[in-house]
PDB file of N, CA and C in Angstrom:
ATOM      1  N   UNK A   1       7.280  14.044  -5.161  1.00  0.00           N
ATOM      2  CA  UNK A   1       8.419  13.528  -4.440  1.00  0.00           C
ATOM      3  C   UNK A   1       8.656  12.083  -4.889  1.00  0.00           C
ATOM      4  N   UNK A   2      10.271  12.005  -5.185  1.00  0.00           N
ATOM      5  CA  UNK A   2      10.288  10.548  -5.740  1.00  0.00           C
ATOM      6  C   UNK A   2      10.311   9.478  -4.387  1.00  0.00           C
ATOM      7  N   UNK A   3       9.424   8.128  -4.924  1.00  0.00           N
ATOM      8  CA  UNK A   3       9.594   7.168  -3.723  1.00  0.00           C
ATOM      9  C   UNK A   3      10.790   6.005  -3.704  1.00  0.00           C
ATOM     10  N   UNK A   4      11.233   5.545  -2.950  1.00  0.00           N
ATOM     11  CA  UNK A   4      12.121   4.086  -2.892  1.00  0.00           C
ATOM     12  C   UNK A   4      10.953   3.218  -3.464  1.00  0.00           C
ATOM     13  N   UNK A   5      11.776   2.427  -4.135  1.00  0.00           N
ATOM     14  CA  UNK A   5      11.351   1.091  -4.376  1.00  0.00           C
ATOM     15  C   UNK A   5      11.817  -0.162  -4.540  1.00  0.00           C
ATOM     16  N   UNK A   6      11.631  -1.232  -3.479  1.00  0.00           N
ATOM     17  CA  UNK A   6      12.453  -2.006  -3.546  1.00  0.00           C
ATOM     18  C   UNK A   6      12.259  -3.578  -4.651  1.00  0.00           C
ATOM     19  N   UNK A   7      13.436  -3.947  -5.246  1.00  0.00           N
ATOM     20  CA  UNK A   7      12.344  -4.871  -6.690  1.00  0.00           C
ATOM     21  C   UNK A   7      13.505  -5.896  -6.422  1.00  0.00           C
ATOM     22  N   UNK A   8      13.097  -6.884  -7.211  1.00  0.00           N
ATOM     23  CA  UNK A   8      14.214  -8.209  -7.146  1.00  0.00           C
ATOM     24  C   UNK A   8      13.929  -8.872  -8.862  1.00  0.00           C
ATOM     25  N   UNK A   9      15.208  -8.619  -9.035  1.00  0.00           N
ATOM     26  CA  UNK A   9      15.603  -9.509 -10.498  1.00  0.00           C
ATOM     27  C   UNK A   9      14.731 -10.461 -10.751  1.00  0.00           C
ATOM     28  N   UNK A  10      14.225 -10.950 -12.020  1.00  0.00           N
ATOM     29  CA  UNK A  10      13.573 -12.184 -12.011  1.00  0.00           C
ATOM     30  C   UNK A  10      14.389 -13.154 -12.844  1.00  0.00           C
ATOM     31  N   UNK A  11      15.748 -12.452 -13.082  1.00  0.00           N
ATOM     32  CA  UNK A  11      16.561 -13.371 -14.125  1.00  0.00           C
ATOM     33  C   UNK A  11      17.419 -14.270 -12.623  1.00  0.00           C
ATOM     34  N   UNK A  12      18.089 -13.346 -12.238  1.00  0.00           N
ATOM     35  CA  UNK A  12      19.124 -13.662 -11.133  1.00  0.00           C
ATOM     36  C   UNK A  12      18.950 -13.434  -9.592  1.00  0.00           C
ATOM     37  N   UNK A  13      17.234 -12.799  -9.661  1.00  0.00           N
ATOM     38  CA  UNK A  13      17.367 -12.855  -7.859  1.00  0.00           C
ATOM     39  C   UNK A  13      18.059 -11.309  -7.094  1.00  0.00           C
ATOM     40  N   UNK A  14      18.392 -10.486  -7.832  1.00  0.00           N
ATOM     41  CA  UNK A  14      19.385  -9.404  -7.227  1.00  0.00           C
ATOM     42  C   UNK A  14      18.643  -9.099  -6.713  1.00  0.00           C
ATOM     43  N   UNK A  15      18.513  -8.465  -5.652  1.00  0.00           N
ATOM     44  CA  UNK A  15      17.703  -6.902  -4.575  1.00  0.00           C
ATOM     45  C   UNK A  15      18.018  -5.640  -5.180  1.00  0.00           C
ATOM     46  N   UNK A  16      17.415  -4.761  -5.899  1.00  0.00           N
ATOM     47  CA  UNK A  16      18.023  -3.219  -6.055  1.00  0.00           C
ATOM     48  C   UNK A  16      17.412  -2.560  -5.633  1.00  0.00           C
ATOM     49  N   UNK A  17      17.186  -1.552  -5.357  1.00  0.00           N
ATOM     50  CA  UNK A  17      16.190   0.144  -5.156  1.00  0.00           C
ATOM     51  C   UNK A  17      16.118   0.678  -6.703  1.00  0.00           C
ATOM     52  N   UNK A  18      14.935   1.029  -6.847  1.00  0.00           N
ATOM     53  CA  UNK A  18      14.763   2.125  -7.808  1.00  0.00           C
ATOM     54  C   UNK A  18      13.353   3.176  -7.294  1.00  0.00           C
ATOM     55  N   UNK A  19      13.466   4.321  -8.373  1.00  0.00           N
ATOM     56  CA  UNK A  19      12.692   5.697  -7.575  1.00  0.00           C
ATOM     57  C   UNK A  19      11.511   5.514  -8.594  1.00  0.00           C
ATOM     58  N   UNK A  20      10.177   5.815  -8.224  1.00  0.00           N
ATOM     59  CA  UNK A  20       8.960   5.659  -8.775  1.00  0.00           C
ATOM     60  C   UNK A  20       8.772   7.252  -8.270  1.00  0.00           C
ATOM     61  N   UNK A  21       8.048   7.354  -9.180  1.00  0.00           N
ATOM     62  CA  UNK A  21       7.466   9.366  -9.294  1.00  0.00           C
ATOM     63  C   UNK A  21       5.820   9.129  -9.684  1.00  0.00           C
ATOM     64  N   UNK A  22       5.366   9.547  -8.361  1.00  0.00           N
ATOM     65  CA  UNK A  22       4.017   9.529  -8.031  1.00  0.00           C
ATOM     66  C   UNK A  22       3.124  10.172  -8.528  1.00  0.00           C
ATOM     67  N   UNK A  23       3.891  11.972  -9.385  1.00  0.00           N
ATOM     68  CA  UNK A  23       3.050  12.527 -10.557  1.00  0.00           C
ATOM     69  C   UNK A  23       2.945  12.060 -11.606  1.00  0.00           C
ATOM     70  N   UNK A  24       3.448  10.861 -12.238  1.00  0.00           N
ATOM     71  CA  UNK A  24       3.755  10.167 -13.120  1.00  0.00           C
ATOM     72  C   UNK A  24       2.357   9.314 -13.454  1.00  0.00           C
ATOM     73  N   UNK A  25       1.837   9.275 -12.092  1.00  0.00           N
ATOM     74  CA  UNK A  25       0.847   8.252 -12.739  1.00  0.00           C
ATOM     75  C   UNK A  25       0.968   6.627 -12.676  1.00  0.00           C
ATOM     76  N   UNK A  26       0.747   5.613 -12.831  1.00  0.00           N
ATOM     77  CA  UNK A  26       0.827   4.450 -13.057  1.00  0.00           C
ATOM     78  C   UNK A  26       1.734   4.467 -14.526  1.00  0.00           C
ATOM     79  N   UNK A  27       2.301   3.306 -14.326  1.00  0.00           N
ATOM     80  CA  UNK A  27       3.881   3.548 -15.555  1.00  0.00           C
ATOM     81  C   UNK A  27       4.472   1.948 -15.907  1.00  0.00           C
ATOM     82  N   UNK A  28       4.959   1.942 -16.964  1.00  0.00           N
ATOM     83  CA  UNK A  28       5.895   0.596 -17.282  1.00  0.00           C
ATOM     84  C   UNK A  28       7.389   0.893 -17.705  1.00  0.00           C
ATOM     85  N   UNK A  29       8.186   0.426 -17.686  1.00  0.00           N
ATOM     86  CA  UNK A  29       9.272   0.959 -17.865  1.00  0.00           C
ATOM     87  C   UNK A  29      10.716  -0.909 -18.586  1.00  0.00           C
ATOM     88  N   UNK A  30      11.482  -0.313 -18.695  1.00  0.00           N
ATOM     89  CA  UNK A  30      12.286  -1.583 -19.272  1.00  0.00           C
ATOM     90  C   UNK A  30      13.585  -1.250 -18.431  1.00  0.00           C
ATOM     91  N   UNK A  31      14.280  -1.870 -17.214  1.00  0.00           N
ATOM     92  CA  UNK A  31      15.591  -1.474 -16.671  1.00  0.00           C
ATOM     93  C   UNK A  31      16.401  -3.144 -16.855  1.00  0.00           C
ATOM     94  N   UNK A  32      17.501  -2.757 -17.046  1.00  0.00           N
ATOM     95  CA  UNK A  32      18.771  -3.501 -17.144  1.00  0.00           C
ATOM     96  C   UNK A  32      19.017  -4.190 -15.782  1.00  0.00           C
ATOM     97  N   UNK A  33      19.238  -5.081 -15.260  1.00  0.00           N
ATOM     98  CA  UNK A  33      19.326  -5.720 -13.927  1.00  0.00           C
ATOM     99  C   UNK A  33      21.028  -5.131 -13.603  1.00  0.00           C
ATOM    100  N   UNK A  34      20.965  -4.796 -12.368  1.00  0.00           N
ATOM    101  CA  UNK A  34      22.526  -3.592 -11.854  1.00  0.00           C
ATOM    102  C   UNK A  34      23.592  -4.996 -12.033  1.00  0.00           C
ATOM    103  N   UNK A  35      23.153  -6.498 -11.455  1.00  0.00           N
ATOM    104  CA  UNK A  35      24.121  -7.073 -11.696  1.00  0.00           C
ATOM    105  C   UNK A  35      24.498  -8.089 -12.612  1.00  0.00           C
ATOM    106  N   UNK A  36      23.176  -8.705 -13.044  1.00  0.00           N
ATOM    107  CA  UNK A  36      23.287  -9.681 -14.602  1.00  0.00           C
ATOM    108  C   UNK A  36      23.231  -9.011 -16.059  1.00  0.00           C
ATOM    109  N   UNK A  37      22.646  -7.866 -15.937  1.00  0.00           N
ATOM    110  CA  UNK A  37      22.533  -6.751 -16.634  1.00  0.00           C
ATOM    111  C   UNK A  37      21.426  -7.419 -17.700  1.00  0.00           C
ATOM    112  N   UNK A  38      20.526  -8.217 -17.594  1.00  0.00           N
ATOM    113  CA  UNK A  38      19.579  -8.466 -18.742  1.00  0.00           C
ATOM    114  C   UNK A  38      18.622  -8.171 -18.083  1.00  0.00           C
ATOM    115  N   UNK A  39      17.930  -7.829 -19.117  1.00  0.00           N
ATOM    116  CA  UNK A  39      15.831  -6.383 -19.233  1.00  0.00           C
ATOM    117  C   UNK A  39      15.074  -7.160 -18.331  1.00  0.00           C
ATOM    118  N   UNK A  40      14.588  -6.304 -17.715  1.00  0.00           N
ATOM    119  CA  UNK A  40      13.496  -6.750 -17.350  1.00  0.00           C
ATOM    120  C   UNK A  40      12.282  -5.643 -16.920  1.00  0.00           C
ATOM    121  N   UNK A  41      10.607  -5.982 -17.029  1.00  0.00           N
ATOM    122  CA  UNK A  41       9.802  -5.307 -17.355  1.00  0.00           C
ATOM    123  C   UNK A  41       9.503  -4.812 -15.752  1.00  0.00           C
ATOM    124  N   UNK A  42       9.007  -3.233 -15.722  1.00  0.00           N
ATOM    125  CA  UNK A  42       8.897  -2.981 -14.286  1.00  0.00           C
ATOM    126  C   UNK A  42       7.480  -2.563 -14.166  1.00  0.00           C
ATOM    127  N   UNK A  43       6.666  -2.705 -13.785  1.00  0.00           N
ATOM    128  CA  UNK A  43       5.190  -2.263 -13.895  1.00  0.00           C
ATOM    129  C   UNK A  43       4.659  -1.484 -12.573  1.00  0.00           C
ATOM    130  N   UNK A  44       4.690  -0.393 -12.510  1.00  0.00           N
ATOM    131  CA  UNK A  44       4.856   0.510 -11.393  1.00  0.00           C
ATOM    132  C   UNK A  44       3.199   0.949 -11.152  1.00  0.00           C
ATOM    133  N   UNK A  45       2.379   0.604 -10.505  1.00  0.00           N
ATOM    134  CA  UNK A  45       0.975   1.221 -10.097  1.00  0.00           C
ATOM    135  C   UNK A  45       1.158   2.027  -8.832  1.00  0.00           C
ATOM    136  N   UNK A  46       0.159   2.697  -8.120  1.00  0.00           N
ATOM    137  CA  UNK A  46       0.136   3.451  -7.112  1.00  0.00           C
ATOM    138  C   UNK A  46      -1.079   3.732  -6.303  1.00  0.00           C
ATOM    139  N   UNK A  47      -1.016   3.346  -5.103  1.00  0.00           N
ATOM    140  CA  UNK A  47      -2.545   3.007  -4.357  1.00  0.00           C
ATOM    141  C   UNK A  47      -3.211   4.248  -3.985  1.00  0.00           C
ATOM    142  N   UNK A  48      -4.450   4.148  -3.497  1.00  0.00           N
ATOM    143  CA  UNK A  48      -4.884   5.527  -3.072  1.00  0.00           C
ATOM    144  C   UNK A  48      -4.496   6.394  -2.228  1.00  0.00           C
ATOM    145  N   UNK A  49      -3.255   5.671  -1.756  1.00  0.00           N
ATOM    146  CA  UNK A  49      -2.348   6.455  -0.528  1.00  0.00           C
ATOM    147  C   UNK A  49      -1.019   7.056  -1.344  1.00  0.00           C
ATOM    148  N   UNK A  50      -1.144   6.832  -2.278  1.00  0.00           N
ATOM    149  CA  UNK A  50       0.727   7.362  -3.236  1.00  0.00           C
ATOM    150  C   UNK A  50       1.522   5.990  -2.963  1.00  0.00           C
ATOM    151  N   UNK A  51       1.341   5.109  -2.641  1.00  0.00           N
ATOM    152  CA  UNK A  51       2.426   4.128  -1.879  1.00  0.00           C
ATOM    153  C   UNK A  51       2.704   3.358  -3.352  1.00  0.00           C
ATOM    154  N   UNK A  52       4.230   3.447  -3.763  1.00  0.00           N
ATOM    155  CA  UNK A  52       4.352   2.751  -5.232  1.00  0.00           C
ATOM    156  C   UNK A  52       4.184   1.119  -4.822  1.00  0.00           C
ATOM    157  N   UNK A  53       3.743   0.288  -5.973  1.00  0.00           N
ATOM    158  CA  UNK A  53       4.014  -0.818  -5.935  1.00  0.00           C
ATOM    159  C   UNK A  53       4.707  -1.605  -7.506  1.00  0.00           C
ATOM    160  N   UNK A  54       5.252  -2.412  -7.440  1.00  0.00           N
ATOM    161  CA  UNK A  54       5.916  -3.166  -8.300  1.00  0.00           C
ATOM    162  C   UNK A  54       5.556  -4.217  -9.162  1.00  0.00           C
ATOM    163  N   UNK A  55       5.641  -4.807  -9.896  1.00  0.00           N
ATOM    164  CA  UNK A  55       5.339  -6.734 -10.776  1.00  0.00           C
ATOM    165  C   UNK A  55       6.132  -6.244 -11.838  1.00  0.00           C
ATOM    166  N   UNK A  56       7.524  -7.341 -11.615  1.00  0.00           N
ATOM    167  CA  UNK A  56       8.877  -7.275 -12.559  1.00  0.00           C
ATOM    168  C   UNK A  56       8.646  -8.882 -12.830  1.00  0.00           C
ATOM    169  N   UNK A  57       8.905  -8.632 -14.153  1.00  0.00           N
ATOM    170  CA  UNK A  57       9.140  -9.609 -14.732  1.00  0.00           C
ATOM    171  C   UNK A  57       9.765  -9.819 -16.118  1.00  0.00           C
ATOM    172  N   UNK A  58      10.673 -10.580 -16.265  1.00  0.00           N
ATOM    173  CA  UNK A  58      11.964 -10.730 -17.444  1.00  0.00           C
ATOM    174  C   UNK A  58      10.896 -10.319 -18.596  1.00  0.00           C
ATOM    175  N   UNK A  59      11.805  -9.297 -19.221  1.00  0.00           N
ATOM    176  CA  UNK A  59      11.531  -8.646 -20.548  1.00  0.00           C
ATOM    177  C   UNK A  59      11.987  -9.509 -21.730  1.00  0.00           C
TER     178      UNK A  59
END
């Protein structure tokens, strides 16, 4: 089941949601910021409970 995740730009500060997938494993990924639109790195781990967690930082 995919989870919410809530992350904040490190270029511009935005708030977005994005979905982390818990069969996935621990993951890195590269997303476009929804409103400055420049990369940034998303580093997705997952605790012993499934609960996603986040550390974004400009790509």
């Amino acid at each position: 089941m995919l989870e919410d995740l809530d992350i904040q730009c490190p270029h511009c500060g935005a708030l977005f949601t994005t979905t982390a997938d818990p069969s996935a494993g621990d993951y890195e990924t590269i997303e476009d910021c929804e409103v400055c639109c420049r990369p940034m790195t998303i580093r997705v781990t997952f605790d012993e409970d499934g609960e996603p967690w986040a550390d974004v930082e400009a790509a």
